[in-house]
C-alpha atoms as a PDB file:
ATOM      1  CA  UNK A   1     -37.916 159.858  64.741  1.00  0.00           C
ATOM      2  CA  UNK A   2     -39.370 156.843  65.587  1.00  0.00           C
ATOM      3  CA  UNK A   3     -39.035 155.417  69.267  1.00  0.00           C
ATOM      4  CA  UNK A   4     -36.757 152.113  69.439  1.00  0.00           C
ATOM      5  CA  UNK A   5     -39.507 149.348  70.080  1.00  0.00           C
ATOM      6  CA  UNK A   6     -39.709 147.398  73.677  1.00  0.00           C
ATOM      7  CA  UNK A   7     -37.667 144.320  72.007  1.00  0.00           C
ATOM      8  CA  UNK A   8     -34.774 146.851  70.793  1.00  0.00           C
ATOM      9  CA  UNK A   9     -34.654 148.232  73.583  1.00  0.00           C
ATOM     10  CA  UNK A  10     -34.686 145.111  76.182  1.00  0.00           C
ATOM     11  CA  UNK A  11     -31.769 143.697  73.507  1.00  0.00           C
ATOM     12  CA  UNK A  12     -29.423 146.691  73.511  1.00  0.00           C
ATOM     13  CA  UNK A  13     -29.877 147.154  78.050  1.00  0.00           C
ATOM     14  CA  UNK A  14     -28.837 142.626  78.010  1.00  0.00           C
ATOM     15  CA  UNK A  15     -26.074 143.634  75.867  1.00  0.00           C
ATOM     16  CA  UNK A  16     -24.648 146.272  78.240  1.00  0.00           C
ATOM     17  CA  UNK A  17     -24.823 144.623  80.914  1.00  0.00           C
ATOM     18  CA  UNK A  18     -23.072 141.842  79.794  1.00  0.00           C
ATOM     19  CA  UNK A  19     -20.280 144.105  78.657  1.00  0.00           C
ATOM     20  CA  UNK A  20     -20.070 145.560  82.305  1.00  0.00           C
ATOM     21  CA  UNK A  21     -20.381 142.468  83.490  1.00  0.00           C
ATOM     22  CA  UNK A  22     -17.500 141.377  81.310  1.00  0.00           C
ATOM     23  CA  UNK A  23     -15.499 144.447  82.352  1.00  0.00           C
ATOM     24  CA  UNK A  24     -15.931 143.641  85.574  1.00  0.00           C
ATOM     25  CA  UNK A  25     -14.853 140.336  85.579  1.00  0.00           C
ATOM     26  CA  UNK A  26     -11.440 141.246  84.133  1.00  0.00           C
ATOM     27  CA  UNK A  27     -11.088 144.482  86.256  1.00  0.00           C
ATOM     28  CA  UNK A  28     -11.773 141.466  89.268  1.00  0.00           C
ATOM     29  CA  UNK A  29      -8.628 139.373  87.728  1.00  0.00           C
ATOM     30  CA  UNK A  30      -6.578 141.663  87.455  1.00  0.00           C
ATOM     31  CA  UNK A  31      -7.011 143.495  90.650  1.00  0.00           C
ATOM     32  CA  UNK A  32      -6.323 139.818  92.731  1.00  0.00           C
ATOM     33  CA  UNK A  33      -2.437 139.365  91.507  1.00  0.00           C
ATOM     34  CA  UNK A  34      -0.371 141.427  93.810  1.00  0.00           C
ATOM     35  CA  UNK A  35       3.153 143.299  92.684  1.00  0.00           C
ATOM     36  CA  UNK A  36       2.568 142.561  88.703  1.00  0.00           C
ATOM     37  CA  UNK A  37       5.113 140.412  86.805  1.00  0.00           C
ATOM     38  CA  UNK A  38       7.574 139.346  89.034  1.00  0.00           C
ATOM     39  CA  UNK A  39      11.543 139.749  87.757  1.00  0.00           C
ATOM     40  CA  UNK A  40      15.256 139.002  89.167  1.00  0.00           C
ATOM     41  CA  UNK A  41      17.965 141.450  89.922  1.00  0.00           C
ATOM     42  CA  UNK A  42      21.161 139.779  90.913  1.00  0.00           C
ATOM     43  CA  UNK A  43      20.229 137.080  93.129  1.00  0.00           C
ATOM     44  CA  UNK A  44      17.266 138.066  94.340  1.00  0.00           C
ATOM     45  CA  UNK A  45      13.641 138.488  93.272  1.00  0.00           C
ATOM     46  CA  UNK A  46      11.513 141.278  93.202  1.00  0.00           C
ATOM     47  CA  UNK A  47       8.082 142.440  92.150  1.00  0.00           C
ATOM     48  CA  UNK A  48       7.266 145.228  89.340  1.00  0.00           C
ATOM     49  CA  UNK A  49       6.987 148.015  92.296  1.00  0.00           C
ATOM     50  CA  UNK A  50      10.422 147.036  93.267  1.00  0.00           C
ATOM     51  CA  UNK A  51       9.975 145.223  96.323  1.00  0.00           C
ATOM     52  CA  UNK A  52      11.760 141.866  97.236  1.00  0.00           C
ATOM     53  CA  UNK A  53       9.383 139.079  96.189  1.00  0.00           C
ATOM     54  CA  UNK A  54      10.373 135.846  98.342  1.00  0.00           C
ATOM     55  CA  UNK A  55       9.192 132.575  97.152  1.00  0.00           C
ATOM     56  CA  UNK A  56       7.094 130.002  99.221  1.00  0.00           C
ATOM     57  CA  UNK A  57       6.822 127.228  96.090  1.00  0.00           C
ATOM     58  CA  UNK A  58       5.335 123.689  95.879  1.00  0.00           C
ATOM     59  CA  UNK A  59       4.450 121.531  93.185  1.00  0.00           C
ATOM     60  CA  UNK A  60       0.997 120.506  91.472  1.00  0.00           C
ATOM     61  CA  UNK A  61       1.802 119.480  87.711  1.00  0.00           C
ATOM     62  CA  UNK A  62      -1.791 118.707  87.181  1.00  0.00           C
ATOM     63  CA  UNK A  63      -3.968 121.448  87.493  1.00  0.00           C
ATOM     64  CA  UNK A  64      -4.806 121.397  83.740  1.00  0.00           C
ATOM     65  CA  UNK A  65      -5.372 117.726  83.957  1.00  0.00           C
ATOM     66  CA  UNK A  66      -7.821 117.870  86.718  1.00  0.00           C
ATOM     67  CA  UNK A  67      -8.916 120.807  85.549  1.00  0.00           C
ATOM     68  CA  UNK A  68     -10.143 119.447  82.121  1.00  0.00           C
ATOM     69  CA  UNK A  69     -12.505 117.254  83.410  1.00  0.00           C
ATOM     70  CA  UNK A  70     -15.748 119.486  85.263  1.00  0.00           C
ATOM     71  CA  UNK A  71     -16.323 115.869  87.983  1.00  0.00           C
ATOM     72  CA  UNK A  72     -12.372 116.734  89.191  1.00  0.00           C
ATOM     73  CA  UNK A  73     -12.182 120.624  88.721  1.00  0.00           C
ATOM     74  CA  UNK A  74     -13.498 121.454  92.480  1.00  0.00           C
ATOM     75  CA  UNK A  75      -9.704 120.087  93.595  1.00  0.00           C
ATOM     76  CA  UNK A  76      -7.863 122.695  91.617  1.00  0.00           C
ATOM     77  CA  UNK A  77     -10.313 125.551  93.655  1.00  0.00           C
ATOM     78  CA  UNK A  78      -9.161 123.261  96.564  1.00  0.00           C
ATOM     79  CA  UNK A  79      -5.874 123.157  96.092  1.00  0.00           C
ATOM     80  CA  UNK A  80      -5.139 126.522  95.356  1.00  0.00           C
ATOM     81  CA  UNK A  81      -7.124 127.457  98.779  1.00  0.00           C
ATOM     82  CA  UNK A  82      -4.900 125.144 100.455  1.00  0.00           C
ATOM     83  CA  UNK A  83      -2.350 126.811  99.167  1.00  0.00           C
ATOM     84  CA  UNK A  84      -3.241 130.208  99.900  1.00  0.00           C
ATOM     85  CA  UNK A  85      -4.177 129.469 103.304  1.00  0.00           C
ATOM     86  CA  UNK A  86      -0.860 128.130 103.834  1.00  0.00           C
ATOM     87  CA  UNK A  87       0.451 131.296 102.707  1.00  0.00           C
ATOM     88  CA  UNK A  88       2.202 130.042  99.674  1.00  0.00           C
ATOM     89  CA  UNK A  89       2.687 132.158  96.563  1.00  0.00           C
ATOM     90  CA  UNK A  90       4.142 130.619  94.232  1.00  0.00           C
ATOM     91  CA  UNK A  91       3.487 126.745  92.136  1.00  0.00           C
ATOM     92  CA  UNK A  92       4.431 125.034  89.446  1.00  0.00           C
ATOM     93  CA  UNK A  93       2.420 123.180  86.784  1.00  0.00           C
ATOM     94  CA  UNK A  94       2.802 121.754  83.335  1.00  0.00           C
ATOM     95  CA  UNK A  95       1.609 123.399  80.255  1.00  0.00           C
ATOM     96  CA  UNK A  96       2.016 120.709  78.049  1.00  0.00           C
ATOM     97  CA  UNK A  97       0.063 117.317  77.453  1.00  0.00           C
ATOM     98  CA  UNK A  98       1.543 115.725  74.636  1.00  0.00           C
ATOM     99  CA  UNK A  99      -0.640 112.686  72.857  1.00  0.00           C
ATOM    100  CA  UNK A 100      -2.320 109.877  74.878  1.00  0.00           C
ATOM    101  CA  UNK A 101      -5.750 110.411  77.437  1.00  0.00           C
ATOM    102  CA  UNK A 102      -6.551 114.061  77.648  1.00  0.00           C
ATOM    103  CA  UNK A 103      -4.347 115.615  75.432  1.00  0.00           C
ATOM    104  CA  UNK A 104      -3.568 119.455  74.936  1.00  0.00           C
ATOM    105  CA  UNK A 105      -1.535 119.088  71.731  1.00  0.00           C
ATOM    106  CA  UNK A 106      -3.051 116.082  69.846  1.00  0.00           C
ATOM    107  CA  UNK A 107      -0.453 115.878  67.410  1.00  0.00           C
ATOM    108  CA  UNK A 108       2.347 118.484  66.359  1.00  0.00           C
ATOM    109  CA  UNK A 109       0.641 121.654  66.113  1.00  0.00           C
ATOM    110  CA  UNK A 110      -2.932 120.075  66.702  1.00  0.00           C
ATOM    111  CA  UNK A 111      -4.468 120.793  69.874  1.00  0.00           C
ATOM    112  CA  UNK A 112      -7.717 120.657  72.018  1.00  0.00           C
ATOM    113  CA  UNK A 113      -9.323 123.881  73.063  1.00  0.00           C
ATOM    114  CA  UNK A 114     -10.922 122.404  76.227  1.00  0.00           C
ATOM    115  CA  UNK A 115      -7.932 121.316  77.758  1.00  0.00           C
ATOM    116  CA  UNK A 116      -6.166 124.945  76.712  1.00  0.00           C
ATOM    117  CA  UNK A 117      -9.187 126.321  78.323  1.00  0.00           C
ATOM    118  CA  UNK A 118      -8.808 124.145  81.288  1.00  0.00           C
ATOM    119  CA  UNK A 119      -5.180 125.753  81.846  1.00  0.00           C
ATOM    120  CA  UNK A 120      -6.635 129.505  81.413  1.00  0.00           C
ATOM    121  CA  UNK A 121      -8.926 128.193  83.917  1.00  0.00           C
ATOM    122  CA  UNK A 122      -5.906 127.042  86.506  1.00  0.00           C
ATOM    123  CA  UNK A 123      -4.477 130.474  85.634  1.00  0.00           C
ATOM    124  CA  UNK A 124      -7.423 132.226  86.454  1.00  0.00           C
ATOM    125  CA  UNK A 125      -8.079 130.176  90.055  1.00  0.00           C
ATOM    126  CA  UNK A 126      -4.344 130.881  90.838  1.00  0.00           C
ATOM    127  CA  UNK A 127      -4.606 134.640  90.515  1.00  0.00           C
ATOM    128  CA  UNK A 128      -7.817 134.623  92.305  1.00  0.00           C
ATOM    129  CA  UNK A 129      -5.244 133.048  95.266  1.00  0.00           C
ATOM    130  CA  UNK A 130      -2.337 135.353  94.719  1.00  0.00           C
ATOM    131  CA  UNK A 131      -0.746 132.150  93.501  1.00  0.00           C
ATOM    132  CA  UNK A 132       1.533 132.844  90.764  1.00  0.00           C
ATOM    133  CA  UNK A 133       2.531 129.704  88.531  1.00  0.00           C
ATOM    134  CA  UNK A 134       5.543 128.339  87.049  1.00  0.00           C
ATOM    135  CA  UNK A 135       4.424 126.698  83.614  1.00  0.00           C
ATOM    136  CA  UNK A 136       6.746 124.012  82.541  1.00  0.00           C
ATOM    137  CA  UNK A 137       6.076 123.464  78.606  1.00  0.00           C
ATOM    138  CA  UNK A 138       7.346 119.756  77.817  1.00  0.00           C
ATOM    139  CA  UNK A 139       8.719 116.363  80.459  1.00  0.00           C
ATOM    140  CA  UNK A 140      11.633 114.529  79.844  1.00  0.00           C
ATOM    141  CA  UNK A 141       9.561 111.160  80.481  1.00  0.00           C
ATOM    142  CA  UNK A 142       6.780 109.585  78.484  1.00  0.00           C
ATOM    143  CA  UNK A 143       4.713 110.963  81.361  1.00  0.00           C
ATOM    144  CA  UNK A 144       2.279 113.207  79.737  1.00  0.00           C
ATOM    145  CA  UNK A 145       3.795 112.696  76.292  1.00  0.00           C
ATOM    146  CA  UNK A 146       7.012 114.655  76.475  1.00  0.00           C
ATOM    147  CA  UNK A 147      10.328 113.942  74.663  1.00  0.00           C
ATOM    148  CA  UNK A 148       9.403 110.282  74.158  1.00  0.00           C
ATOM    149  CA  UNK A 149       6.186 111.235  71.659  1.00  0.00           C
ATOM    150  CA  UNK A 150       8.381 114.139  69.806  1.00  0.00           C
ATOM    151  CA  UNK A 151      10.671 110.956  69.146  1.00  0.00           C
ATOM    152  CA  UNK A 152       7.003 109.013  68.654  1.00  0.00           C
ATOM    153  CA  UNK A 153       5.750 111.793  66.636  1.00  0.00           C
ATOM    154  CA  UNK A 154       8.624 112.106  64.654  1.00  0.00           C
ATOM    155  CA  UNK A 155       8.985 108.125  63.652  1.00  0.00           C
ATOM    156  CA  UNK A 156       5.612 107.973  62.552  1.00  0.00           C
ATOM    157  CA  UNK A 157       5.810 110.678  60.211  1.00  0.00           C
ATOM    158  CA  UNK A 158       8.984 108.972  58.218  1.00  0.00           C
ATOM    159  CA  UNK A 159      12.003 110.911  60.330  1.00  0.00           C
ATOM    160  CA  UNK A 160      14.849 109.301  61.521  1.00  0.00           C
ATOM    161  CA  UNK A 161      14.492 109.570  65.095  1.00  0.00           C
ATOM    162  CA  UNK A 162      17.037 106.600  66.597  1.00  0.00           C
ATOM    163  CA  UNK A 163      16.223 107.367  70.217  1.00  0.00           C
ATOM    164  CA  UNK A 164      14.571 109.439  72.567  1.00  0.00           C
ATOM    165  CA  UNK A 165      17.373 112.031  73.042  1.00  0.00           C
ATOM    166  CA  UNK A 166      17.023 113.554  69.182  1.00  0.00           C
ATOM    167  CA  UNK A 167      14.412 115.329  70.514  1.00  0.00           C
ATOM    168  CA  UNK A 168      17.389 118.209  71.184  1.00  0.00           C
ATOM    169  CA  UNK A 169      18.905 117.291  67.831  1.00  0.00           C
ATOM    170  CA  UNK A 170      16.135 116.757  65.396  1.00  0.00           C
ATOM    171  CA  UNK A 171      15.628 119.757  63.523  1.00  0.00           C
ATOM    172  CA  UNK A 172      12.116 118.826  63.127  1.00  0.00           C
ATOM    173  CA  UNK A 173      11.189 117.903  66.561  1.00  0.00           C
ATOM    174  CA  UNK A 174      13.098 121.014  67.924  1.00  0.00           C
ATOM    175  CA  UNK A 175      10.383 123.333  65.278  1.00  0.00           C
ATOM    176  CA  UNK A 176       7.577 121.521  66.374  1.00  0.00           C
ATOM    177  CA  UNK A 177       8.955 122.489  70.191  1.00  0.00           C
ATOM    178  CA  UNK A 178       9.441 125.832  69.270  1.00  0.00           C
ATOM    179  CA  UNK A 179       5.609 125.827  67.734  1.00  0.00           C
ATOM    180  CA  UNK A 180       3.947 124.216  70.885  1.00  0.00           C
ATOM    181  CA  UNK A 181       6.515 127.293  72.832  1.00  0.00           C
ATOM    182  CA  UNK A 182       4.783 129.967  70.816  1.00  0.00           C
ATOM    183  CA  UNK A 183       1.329 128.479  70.791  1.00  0.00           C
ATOM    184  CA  UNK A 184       1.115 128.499  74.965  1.00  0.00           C
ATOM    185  CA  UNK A 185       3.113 132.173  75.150  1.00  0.00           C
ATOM    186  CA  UNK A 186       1.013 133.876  72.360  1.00  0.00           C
ATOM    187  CA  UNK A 187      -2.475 132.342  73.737  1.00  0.00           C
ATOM    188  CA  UNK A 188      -5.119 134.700  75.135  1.00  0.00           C
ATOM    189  CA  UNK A 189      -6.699 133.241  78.305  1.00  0.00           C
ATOM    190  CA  UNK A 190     -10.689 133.008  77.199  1.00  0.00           C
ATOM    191  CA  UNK A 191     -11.751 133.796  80.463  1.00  0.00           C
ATOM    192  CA  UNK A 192      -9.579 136.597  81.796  1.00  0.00           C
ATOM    193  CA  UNK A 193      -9.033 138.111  78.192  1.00  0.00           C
ATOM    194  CA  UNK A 194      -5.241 138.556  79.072  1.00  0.00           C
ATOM    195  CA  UNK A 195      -2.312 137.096  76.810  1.00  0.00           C
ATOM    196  CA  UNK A 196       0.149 134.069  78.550  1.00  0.00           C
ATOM    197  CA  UNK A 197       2.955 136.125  77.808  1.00  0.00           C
ATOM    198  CA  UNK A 198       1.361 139.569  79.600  1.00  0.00           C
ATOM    199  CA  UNK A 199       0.228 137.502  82.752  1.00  0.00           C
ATOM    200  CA  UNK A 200       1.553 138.621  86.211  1.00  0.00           C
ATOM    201  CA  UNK A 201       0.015 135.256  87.156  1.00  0.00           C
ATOM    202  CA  UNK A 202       3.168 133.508  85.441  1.00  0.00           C
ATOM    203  CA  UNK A 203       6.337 133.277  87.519  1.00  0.00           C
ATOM    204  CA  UNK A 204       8.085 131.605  84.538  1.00  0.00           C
ATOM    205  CA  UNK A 205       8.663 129.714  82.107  1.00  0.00           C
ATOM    206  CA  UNK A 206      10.709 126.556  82.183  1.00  0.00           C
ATOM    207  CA  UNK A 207      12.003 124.831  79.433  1.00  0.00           C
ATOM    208  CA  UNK A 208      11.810 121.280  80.179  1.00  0.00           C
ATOM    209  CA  UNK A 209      11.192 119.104  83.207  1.00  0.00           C
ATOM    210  CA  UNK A 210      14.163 117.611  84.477  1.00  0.00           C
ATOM    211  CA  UNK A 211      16.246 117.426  81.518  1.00  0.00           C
ATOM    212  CA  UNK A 212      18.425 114.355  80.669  1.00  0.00           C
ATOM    213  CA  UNK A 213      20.449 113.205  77.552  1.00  0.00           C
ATOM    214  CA  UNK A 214      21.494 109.339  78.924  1.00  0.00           C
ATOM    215  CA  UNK A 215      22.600 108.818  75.718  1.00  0.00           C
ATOM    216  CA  UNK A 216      25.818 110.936  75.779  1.00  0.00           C
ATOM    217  CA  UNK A 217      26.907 110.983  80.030  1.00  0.00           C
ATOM    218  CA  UNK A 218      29.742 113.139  79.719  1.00  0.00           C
ATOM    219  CA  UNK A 219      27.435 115.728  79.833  1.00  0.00           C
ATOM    220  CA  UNK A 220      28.883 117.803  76.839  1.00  0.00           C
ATOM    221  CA  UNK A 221      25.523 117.098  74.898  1.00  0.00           C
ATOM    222  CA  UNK A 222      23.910 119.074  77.307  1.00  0.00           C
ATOM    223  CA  UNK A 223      26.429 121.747  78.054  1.00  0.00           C
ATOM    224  CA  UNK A 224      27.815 124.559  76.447  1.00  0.00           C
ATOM    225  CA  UNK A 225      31.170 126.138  75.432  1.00  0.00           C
ATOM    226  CA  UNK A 226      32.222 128.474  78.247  1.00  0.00           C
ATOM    227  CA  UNK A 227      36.117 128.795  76.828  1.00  0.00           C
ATOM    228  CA  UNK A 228      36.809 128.460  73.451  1.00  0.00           C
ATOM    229  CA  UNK A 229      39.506 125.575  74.630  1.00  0.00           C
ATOM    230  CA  UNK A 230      35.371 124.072  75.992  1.00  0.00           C
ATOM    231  CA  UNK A 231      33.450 121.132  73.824  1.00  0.00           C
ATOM    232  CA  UNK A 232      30.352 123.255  71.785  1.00  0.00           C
ATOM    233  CA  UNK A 233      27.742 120.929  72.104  1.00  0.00           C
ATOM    234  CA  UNK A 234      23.915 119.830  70.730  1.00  0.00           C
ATOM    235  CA  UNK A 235      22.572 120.350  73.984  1.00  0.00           C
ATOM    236  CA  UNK A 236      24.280 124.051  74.501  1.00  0.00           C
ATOM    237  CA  UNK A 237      22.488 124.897  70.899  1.00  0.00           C
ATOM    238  CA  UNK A 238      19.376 123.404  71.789  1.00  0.00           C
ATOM    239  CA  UNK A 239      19.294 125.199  75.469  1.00  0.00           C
ATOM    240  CA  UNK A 240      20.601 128.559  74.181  1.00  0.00           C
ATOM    241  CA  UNK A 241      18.526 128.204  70.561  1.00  0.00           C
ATOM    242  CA  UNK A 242      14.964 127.491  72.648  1.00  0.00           C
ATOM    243  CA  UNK A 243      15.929 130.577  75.505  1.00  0.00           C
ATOM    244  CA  UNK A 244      16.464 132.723  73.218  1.00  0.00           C
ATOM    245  CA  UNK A 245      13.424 132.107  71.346  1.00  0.00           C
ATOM    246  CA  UNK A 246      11.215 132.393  74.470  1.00  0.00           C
ATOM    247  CA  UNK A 247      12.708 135.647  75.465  1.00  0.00           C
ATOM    248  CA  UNK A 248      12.152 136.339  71.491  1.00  0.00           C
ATOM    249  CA  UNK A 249       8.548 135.890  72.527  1.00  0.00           C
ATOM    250  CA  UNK A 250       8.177 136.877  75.871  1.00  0.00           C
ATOM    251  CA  UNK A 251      11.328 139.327  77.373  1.00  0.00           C
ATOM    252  CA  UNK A 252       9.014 140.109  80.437  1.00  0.00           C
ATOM    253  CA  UNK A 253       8.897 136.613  82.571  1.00  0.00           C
ATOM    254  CA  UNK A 254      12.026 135.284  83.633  1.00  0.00           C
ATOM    255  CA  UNK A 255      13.191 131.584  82.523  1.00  0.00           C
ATOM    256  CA  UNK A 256      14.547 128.610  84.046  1.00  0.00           C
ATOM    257  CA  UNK A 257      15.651 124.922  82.677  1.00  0.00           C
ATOM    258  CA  UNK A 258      14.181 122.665  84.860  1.00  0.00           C
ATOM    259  CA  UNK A 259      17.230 121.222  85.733  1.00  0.00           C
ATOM    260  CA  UNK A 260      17.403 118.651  88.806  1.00  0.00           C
ATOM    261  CA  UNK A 261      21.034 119.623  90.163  1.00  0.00           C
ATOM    262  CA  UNK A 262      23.663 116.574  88.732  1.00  0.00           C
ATOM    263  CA  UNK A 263      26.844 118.728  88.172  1.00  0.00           C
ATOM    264  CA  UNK A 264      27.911 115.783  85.869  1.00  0.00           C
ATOM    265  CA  UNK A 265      31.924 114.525  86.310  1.00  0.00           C
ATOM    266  CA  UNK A 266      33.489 117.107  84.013  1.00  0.00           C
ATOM    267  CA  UNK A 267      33.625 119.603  87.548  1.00  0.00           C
ATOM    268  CA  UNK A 268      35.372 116.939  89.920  1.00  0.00           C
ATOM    269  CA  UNK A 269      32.974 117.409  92.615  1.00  0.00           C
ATOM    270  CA  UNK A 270      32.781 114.855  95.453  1.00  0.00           C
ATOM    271  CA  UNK A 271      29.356 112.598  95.434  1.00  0.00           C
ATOM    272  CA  UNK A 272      29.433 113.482  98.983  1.00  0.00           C
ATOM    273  CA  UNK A 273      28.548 117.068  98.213  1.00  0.00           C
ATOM    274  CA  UNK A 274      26.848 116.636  94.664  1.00  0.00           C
ATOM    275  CA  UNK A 275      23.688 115.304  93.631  1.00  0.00           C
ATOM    276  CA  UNK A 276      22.639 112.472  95.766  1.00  0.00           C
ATOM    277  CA  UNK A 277      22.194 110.494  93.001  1.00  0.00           C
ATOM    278  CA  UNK A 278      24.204 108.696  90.382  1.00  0.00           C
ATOM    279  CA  UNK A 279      25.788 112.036  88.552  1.00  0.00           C
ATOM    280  CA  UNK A 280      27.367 110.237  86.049  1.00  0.00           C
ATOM    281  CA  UNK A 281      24.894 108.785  83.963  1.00  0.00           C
ATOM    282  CA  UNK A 282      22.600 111.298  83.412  1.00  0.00           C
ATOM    283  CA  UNK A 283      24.495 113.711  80.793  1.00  0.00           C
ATOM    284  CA  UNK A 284      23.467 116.833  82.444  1.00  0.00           C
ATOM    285  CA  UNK A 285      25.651 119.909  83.746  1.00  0.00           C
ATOM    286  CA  UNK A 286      24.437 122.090  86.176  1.00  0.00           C
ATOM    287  CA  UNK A 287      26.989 124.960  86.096  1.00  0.00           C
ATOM    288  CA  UNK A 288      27.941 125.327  82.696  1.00  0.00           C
ATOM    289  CA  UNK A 289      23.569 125.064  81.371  1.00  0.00           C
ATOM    290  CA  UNK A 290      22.710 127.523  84.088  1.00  0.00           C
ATOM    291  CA  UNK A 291      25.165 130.075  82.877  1.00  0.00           C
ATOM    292  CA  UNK A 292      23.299 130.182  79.595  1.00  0.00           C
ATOM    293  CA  UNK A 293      22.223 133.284  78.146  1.00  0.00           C
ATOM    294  CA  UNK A 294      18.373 134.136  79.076  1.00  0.00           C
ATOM    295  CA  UNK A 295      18.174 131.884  82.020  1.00  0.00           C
ATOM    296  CA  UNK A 296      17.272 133.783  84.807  1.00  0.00           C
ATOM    297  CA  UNK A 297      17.634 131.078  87.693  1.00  0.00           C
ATOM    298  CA  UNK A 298      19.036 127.824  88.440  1.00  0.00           C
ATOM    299  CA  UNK A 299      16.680 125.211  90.283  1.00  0.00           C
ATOM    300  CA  UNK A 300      17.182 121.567  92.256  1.00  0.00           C
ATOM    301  CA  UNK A 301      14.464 119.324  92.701  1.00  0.00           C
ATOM    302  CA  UNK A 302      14.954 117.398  96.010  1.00  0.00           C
ATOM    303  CA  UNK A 303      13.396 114.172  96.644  1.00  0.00           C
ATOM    304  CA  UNK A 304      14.429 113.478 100.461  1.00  0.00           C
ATOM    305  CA  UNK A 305      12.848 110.371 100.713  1.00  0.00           C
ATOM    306  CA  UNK A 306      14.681 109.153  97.987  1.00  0.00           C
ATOM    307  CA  UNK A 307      17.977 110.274  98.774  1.00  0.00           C
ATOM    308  CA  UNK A 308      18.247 110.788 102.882  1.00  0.00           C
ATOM    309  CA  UNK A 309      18.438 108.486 105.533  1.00  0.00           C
ATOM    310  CA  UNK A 310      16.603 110.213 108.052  1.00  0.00           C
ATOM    311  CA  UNK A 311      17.726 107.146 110.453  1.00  0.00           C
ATOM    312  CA  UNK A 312      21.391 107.940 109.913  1.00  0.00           C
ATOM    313  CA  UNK A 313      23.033 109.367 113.659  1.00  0.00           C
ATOM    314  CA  UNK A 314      24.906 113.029 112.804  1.00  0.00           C
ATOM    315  CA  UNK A 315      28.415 112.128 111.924  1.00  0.00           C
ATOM    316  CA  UNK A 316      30.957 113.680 114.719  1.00  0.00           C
ATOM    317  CA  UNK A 317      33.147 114.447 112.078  1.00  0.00           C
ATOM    318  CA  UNK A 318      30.352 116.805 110.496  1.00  0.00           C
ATOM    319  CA  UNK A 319      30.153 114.926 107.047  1.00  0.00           C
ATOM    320  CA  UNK A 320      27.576 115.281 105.250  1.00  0.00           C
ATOM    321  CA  UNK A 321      24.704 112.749 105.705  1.00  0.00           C
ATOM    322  CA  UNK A 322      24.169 112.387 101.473  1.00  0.00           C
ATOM    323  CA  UNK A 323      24.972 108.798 100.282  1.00  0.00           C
ATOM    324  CA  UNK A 324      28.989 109.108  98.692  1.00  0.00           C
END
């Protein structure tokens, strides 16, 4: 048998290395994530080897965004350093960019592979940290697209949309939701090789950023029936119709809302121990969402500067210092 020539030969050793190179890489990726996917029991959190997992969180919604662009990647790599060297663990970041400047989904169901790549590329740079992400997967604002271009989307394609908040009622803009939900859960990272919804580098999913439905403030829109004697509600089917599809998807990562706090006026609670905000205007309600099937935790987003008086002398009385 004839001898493979020089040219076969240099081909076929360029080709294995590059698959041990390859295999390397991912063995690398996966070996810098500590304590696999990370899951709640009760109250608490714990890792896959059963050991408590405690969270030290912040908040960079643009990795992606930064990322997408080669002249501003370096700050993601610097961030995440930061991050690690503070010894934080865990972050959250959007995984959505709906319409406008440097889109991820272009149009419903239309998207741009080098922005998706530039989120497998945050991904990648957070497990090289130990940084595990929380990937938020559509805003409440016309920041970044987000309810306001479903509505956009929607009116331009003949639908009647008559305001933002039929983006929870709309059964068109609540598929094309559920399509973006599935696109970003069943993706396979192009540089690690590993699916979204098999990533330890995911702490979880969340549904929305800071959900609100101004539109109906009683908060029933977005609530759900606890008691049958309870108001059933567009906002309980849309929460409890899009968890259950993600766990349909994904039953390994845990879920959240994205939920700011406002317990809304149906519970009664004093101002001067709810929200500090307005609670009454924003048709939300925090106890009766969170007990939702498939959510795994509740969250607050806290804006001190916004809401506390760090000026304000400690009350004798020991009131609290939040604006009644």
């Amino acid at each position: 048998m004839a001898r493979p020539s020089t040219s076969v030969r240099s081909t076929s050793l360029r080709l294995l290395l590059g698959a041990l190179l390859a295999h390397q890489l991912l063995v690398l990726v996966a070996a810098d994530i500590k304590g696999g996917i990370i899951s709640r029991k009760g109250t608490q959190f714990f890792d896959a080897n059963g050991n408590p997992f405690l969270v030290h969180g912040c908040n960079f919604y643009w990795l992606m965004y930064q990322a997408a662009d080669p002249s501003s990647r370096n700050l993601v790599d610097d961030v995440l350093e930061d991050a690690q060297r503070l010894g934080l663990n865990v972050g959250r970041t959007w995984a959505f960019a709906d319409g406008g400047y440097r889109a991820l989904q272009l149009s419903p169901g239309v998207y741009d592979e080098t922005v998706f790549q530039a989120l497998d590329y945050a991904l990648v740079q957070a497990r090289k940290h130990n940084m595990r992400l929380v990937l938020s997967l559509v805003n409440n604002y016309e920041n970044y697209g987000g309810k306001p271009q479903y509505a956009l989307w929607g009116r331009q394609r003949g639908h009647h949309v008559p305001n933002d908040d039929a983006f929870y009622t709309h059964p068109v803009l609540r598929t094309w939701y559920k399509n973006h939900v599935k696109r970003v859960l069943t993706r396979v990272n192009t540089i690690s090789g590993i699916a979204y919804k098999d990533d330890p580098t995911i702490f979880a999913w969340e549904l929305i950023n800071e959900p609100r439905c101004e539109t109906d403030p009683s908060g029933n829109t977005m609530a759900y029936a606890i008691q049958l004697t309870e108001e059933t509600s567009e906002m309980q089917k849309w929460v409890k119709e899009m968890a259950a599809y993600v766990k349909s998807i994904d039953k390994k990562h845990m879920l959240e809302i994205g939920l700011e706090g406002f317990y809304g006026p149906k519970h009664g609670i004093s101002r001067r121990w709810a929200y500090p905000f307005n609670t009454d205007n924003t048709g939300t309600d925090y106890i009766r969402l969170n007990k939702i099937a498939n959510i795994d935790y509740a969250t607050v987003h806290s804006y001190p500067d916004l809401c506390y008086d760090a000026t304000a002398k400690p009350n004798p009385a020991g009131t609290s210092p939040w604006p009644s």
